[in-house]
PDB file of N, CA and C in Angstrom:
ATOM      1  N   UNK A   1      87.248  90.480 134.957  1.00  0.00           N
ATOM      2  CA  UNK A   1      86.246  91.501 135.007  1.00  0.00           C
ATOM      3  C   UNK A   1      86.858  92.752 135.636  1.00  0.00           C
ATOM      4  N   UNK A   2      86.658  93.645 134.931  1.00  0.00           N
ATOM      5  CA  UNK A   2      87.079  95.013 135.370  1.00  0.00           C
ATOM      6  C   UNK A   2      86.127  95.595 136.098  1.00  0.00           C
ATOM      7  N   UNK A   3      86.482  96.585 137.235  1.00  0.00           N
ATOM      8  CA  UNK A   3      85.353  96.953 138.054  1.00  0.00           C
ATOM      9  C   UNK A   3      85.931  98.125 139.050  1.00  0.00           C
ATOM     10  N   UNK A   4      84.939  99.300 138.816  1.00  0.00           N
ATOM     11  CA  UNK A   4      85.644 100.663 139.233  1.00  0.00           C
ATOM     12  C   UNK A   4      85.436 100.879 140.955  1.00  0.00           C
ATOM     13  N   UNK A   5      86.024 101.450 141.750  1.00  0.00           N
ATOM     14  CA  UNK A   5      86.240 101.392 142.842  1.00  0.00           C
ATOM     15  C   UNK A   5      86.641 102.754 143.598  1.00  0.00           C
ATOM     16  N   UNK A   6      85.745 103.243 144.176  1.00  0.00           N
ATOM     17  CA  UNK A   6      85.673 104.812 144.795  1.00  0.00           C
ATOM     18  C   UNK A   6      86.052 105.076 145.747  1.00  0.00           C
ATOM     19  N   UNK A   7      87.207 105.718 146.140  1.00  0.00           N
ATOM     20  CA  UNK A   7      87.522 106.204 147.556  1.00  0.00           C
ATOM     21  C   UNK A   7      87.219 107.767 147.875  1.00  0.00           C
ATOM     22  N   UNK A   8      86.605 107.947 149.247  1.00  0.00           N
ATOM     23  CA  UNK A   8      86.142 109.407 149.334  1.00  0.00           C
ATOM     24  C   UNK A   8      86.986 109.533 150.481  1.00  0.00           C
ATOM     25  N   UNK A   9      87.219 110.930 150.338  1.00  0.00           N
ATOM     26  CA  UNK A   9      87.769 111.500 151.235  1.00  0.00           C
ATOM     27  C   UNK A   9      87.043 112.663 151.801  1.00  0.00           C
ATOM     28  N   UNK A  10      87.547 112.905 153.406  1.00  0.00           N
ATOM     29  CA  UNK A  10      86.449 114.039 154.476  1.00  0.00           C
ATOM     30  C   UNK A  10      86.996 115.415 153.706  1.00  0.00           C
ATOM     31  N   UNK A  11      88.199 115.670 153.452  1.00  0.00           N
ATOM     32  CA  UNK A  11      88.876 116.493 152.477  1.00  0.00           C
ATOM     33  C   UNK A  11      90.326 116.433 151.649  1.00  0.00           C
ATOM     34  N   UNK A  12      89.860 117.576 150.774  1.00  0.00           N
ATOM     35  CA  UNK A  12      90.642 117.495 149.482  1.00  0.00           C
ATOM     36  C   UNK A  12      91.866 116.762 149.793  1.00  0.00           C
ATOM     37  N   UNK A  13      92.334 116.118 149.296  1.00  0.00           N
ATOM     38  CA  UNK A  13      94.097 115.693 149.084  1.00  0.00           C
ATOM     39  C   UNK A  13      94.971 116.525 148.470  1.00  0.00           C
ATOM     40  N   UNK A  14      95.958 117.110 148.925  1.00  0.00           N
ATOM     41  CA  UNK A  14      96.569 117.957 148.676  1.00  0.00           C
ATOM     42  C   UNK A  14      97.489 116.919 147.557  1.00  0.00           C
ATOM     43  N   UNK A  15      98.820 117.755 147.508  1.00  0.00           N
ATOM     44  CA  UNK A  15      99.469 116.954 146.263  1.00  0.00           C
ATOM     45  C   UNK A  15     100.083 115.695 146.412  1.00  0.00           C
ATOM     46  N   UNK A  16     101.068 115.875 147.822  1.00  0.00           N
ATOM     47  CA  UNK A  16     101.623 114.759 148.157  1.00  0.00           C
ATOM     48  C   UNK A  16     100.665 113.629 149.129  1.00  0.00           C
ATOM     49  N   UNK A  17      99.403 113.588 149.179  1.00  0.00           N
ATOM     50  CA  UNK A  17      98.411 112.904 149.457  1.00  0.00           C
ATOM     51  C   UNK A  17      98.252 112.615 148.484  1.00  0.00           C
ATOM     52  N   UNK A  18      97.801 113.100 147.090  1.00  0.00           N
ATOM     53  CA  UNK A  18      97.366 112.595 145.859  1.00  0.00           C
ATOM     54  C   UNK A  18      98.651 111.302 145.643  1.00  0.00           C
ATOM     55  N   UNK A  19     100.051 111.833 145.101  1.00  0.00           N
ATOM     56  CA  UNK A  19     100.835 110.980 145.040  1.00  0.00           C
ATOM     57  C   UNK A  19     101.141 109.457 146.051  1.00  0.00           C
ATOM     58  N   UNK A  20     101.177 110.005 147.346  1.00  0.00           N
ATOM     59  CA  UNK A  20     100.538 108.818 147.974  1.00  0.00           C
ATOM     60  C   UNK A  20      99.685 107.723 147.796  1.00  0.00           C
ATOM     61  N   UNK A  21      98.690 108.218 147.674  1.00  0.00           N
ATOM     62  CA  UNK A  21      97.414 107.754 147.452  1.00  0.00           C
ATOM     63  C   UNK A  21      97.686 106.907 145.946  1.00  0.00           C
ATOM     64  N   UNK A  22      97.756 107.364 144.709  1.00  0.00           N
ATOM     65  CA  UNK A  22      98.642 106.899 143.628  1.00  0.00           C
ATOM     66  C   UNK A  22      99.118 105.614 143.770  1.00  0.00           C
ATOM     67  N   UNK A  23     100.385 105.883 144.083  1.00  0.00           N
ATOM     68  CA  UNK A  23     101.297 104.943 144.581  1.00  0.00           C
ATOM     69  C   UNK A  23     100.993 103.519 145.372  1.00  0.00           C
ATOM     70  N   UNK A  24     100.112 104.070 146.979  1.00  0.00           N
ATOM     71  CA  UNK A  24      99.781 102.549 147.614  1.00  0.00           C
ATOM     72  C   UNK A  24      97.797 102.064 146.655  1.00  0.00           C
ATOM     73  N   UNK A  25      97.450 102.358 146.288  1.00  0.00           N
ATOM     74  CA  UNK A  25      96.921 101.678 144.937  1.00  0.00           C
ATOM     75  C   UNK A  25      97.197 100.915 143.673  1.00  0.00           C
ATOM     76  N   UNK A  26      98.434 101.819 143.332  1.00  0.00           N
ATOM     77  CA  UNK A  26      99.227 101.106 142.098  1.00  0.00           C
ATOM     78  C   UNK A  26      99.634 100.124 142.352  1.00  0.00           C
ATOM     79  N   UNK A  27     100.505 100.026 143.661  1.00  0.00           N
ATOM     80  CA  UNK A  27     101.115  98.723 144.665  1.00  0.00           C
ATOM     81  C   UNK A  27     100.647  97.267 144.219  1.00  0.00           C
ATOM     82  N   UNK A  28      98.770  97.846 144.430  1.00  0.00           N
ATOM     83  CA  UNK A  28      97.961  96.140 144.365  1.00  0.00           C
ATOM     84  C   UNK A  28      98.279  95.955 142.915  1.00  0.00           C
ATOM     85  N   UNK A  29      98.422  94.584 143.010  1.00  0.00           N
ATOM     86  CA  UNK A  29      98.311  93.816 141.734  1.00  0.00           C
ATOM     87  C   UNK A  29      97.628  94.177 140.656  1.00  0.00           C
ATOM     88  N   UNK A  30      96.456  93.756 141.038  1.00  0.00           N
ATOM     89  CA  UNK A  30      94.956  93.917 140.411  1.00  0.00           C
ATOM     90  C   UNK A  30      94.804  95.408 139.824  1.00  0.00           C
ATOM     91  N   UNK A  31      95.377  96.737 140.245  1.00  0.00           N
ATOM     92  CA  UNK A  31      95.127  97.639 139.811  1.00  0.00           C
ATOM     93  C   UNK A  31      95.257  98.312 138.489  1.00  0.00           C
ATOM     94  N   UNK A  32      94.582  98.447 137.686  1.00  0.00           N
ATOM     95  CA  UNK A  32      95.222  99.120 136.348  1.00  0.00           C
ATOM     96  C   UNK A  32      94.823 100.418 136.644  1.00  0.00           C
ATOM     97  N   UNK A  33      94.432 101.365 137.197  1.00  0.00           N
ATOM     98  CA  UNK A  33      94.421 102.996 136.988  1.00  0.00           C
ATOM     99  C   UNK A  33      94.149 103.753 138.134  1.00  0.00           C
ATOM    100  N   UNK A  34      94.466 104.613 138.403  1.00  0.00           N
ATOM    101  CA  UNK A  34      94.020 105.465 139.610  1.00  0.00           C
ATOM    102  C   UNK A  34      93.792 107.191 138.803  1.00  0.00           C
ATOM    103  N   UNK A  35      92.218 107.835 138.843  1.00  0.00           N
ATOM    104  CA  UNK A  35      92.414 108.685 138.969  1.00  0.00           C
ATOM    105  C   UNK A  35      91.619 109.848 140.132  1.00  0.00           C
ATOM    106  N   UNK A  36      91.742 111.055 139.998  1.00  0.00           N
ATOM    107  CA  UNK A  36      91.297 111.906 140.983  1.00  0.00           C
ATOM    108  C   UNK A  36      90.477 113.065 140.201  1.00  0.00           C
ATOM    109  N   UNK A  37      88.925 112.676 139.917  1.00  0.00           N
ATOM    110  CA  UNK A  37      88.123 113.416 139.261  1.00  0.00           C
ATOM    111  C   UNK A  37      87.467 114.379 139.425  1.00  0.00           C
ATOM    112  N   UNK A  38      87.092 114.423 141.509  1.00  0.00           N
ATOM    113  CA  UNK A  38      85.960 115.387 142.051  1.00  0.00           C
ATOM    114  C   UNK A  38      86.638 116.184 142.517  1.00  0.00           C
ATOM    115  N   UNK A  39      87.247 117.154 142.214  1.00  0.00           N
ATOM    116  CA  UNK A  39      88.049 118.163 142.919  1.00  0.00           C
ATOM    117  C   UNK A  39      88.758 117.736 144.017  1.00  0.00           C
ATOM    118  N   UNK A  40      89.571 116.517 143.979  1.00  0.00           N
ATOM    119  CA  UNK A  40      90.806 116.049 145.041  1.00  0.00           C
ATOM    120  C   UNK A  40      90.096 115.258 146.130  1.00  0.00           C
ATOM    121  N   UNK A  41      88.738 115.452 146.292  1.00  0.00           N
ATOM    122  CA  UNK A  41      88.192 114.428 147.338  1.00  0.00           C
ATOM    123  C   UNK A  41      87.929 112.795 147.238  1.00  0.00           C
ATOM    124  N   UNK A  42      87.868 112.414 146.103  1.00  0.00           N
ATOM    125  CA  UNK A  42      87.474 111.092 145.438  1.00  0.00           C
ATOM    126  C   UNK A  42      88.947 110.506 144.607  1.00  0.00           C
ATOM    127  N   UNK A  43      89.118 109.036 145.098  1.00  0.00           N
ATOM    128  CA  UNK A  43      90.279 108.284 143.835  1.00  0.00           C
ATOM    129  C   UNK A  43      89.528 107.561 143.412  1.00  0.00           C
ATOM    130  N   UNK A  44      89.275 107.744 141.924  1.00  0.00           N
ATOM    131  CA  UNK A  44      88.292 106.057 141.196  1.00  0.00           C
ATOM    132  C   UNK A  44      90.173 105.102 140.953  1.00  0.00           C
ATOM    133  N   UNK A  45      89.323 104.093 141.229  1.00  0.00           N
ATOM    134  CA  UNK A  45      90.404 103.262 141.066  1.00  0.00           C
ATOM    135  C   UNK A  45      89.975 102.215 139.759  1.00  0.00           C
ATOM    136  N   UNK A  46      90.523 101.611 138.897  1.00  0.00           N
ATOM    137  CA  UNK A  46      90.225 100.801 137.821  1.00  0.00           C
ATOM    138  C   UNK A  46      91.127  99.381 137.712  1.00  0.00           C
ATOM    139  N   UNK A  47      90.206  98.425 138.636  1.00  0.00           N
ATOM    140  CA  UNK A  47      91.101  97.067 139.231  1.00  0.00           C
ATOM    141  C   UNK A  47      90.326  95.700 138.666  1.00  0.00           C
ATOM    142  N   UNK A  48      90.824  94.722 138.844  1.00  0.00           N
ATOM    143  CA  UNK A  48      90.538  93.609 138.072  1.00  0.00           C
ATOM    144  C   UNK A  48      90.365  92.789 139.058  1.00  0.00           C
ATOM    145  N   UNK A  49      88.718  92.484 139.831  1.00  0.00           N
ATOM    146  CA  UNK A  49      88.656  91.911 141.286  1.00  0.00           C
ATOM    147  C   UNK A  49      89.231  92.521 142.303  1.00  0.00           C
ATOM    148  N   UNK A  50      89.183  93.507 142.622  1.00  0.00           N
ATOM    149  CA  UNK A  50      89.787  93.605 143.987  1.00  0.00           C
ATOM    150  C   UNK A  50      88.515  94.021 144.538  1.00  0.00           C
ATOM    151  N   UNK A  51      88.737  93.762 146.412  1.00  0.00           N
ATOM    152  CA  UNK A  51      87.673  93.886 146.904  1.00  0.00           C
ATOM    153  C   UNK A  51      88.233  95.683 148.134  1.00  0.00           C
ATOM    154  N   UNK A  52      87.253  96.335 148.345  1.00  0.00           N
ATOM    155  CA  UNK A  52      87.047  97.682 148.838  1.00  0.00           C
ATOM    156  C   UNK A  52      87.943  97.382 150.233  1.00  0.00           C
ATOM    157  N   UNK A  53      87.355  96.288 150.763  1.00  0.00           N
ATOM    158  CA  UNK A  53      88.640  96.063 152.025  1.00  0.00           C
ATOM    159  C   UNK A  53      90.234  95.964 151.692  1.00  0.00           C
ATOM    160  N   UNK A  54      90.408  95.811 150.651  1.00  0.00           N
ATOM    161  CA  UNK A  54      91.998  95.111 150.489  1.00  0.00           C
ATOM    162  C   UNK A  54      92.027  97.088 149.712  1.00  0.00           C
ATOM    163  N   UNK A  55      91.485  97.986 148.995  1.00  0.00           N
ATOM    164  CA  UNK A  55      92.330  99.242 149.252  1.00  0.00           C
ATOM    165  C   UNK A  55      91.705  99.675 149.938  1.00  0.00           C
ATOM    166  N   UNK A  56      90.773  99.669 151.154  1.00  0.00           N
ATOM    167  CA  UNK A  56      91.135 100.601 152.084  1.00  0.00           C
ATOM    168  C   UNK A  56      92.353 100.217 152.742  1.00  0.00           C
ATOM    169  N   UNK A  57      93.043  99.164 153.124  1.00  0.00           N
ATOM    170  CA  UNK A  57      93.770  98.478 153.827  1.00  0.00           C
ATOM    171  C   UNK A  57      95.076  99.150 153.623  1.00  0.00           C
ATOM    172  N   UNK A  58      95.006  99.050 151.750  1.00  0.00           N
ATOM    173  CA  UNK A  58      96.192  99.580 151.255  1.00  0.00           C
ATOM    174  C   UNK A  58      96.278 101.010 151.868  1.00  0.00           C
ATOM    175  N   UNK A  59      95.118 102.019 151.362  1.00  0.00           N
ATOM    176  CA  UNK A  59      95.412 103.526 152.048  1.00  0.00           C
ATOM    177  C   UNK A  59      95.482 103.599 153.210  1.00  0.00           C
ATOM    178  N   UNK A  60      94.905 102.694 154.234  1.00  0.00           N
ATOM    179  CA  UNK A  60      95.546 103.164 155.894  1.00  0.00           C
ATOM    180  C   UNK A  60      96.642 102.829 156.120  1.00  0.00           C
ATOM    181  N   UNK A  61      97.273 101.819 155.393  1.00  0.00           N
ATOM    182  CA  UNK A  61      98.380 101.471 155.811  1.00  0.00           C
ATOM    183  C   UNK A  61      99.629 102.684 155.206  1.00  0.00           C
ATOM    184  N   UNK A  62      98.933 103.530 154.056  1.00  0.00           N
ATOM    185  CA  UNK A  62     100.138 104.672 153.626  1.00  0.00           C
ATOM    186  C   UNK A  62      99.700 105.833 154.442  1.00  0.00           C
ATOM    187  N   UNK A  63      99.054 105.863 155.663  1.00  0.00           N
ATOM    188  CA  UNK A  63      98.311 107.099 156.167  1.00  0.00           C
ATOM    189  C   UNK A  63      97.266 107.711 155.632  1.00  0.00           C
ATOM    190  N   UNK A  64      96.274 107.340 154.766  1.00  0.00           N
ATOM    191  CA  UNK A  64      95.535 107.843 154.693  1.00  0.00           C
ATOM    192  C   UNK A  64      93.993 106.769 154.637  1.00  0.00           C
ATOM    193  N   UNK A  65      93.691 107.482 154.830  1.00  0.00           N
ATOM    194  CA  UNK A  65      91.443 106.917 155.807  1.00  0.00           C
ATOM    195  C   UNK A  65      91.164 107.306 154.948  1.00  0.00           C
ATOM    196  N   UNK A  66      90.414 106.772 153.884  1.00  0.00           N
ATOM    197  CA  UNK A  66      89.062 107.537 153.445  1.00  0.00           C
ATOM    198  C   UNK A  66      87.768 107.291 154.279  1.00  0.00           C
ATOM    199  N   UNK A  67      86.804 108.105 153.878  1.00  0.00           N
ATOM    200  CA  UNK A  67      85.590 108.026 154.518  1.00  0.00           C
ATOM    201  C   UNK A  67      84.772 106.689 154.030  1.00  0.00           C
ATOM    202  N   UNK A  68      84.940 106.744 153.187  1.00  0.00           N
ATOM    203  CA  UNK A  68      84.154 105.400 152.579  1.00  0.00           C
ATOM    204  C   UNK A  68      85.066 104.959 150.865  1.00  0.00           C
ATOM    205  N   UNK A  69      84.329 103.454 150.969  1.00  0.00           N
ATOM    206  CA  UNK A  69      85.081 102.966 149.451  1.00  0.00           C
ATOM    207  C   UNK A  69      83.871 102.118 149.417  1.00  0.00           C
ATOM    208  N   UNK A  70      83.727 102.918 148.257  1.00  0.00           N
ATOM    209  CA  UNK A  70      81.755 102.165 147.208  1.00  0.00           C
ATOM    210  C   UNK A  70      82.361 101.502 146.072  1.00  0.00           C
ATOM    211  N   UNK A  71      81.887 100.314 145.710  1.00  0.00           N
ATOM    212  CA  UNK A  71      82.323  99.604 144.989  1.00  0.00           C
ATOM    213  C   UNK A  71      81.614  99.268 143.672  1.00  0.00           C
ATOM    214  N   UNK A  72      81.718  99.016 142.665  1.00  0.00           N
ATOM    215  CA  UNK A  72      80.579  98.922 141.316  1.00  0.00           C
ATOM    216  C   UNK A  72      79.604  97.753 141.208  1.00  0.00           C
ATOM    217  N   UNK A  73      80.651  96.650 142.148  1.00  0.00           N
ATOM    218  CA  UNK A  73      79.872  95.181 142.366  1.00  0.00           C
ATOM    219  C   UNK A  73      79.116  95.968 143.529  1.00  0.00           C
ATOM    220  N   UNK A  74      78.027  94.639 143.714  1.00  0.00           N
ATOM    221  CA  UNK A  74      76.477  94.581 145.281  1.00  0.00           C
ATOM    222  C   UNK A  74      78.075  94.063 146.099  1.00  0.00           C
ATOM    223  N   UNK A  75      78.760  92.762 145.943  1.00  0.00           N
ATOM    224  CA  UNK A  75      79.236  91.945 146.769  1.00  0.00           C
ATOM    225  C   UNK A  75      80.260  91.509 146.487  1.00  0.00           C
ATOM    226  N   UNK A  76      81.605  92.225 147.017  1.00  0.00           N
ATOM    227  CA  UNK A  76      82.735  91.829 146.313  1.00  0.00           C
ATOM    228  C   UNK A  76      83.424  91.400 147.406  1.00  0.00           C
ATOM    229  N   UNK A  77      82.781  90.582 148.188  1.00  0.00           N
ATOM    230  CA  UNK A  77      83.694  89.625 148.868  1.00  0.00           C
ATOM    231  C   UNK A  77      84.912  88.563 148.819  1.00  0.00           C
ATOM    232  N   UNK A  78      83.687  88.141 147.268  1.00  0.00           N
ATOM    233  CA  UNK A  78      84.890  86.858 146.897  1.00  0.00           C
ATOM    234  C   UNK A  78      86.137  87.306 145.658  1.00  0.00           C
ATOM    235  N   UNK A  79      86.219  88.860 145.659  1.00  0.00           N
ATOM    236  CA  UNK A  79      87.102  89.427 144.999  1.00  0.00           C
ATOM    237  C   UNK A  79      88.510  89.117 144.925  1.00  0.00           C
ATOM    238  N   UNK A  80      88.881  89.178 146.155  1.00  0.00           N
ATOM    239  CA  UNK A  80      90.129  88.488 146.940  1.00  0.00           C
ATOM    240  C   UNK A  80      90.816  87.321 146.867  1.00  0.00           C
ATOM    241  N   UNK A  81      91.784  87.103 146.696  1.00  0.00           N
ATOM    242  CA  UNK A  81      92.518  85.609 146.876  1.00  0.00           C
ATOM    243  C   UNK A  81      92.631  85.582 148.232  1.00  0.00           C
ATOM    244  N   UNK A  82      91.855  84.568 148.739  1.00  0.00           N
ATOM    245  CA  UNK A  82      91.769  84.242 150.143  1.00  0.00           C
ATOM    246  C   UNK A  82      91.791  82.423 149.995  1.00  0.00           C
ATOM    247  N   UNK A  83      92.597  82.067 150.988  1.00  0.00           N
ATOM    248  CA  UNK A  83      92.805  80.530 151.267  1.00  0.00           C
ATOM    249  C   UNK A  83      94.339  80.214 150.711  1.00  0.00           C
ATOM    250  N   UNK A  84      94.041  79.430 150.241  1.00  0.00           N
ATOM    251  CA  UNK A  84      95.353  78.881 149.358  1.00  0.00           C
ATOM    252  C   UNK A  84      96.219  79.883 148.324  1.00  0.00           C
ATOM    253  N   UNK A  85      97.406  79.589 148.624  1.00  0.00           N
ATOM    254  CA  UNK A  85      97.939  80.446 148.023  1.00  0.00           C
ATOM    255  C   UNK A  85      98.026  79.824 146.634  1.00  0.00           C
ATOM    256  N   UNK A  86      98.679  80.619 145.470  1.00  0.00           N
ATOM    257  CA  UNK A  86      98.379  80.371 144.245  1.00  0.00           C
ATOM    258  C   UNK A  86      99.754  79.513 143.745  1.00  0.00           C
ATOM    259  N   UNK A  87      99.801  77.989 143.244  1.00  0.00           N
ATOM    260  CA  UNK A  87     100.614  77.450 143.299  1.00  0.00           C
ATOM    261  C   UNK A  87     101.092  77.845 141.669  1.00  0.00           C
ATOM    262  N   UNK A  88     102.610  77.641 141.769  1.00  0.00           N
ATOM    263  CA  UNK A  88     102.642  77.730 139.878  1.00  0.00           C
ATOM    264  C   UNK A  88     103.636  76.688 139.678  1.00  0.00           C
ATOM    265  N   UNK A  89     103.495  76.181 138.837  1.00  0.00           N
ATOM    266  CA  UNK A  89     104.284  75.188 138.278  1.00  0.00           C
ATOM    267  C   UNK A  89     105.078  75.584 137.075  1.00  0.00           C
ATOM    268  N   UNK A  90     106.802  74.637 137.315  1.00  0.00           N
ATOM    269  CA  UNK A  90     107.330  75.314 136.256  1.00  0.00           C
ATOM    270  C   UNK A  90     107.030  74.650 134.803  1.00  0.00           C
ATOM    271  N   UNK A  91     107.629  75.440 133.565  1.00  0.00           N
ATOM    272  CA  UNK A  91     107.163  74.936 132.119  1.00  0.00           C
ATOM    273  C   UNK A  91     107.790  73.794 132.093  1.00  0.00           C
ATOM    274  N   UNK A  92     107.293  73.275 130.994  1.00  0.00           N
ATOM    275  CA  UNK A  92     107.938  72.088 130.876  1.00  0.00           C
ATOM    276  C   UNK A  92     107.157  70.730 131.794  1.00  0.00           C
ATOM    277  N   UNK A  93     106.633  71.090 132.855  1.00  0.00           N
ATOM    278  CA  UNK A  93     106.406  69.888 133.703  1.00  0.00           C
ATOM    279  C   UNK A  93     105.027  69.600 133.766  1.00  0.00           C
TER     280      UNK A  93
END
């Protein structure tokens, strides 16, 4: 399930904030798109389960806070791979 994901910012992102910003989004897995629609204050993000905690996490950890991240789900808690990690087995077996 695809599901769009809003980060706001207190103000505009200049360029190398934009690219930033870009970048530790693209990072997550789950992400297929990042863009910047409202005049530099907003990143919609276009991810496959991810939950609003795991990119804000991502943007504080590249320096940047948004003010808030609104999500398209009510409850995207169980968005996340949480617990067990994901085992893979090789072919053949």
């Amino acid at each position: 399930m695809v599901m769009r994901l809003e980060a706001r910012f207190a103000r505009p992102l200049d360029r190398q904030a934009k690219i930033r910003c870009a970048l530790a989004a693209a990072a997550l897995s789950k992400v297929r798109s990042v863009r910047f629609p409202r005049g530099d204050r907003a990143a919609v993000v276009l991810a496959h389960e991810l939950s609003r905690d795991c990119l804000r996490q991502a943007l504080v950890n590249e320096g940047l806070t948004p003010e808030d991240v609104v999500s398209s789900l009510v409850d995207d808690t169980r968005c996340d791979d949480a617990g067990e990690p994901e085992r893979v087995r090789a072919p053949g077996r």
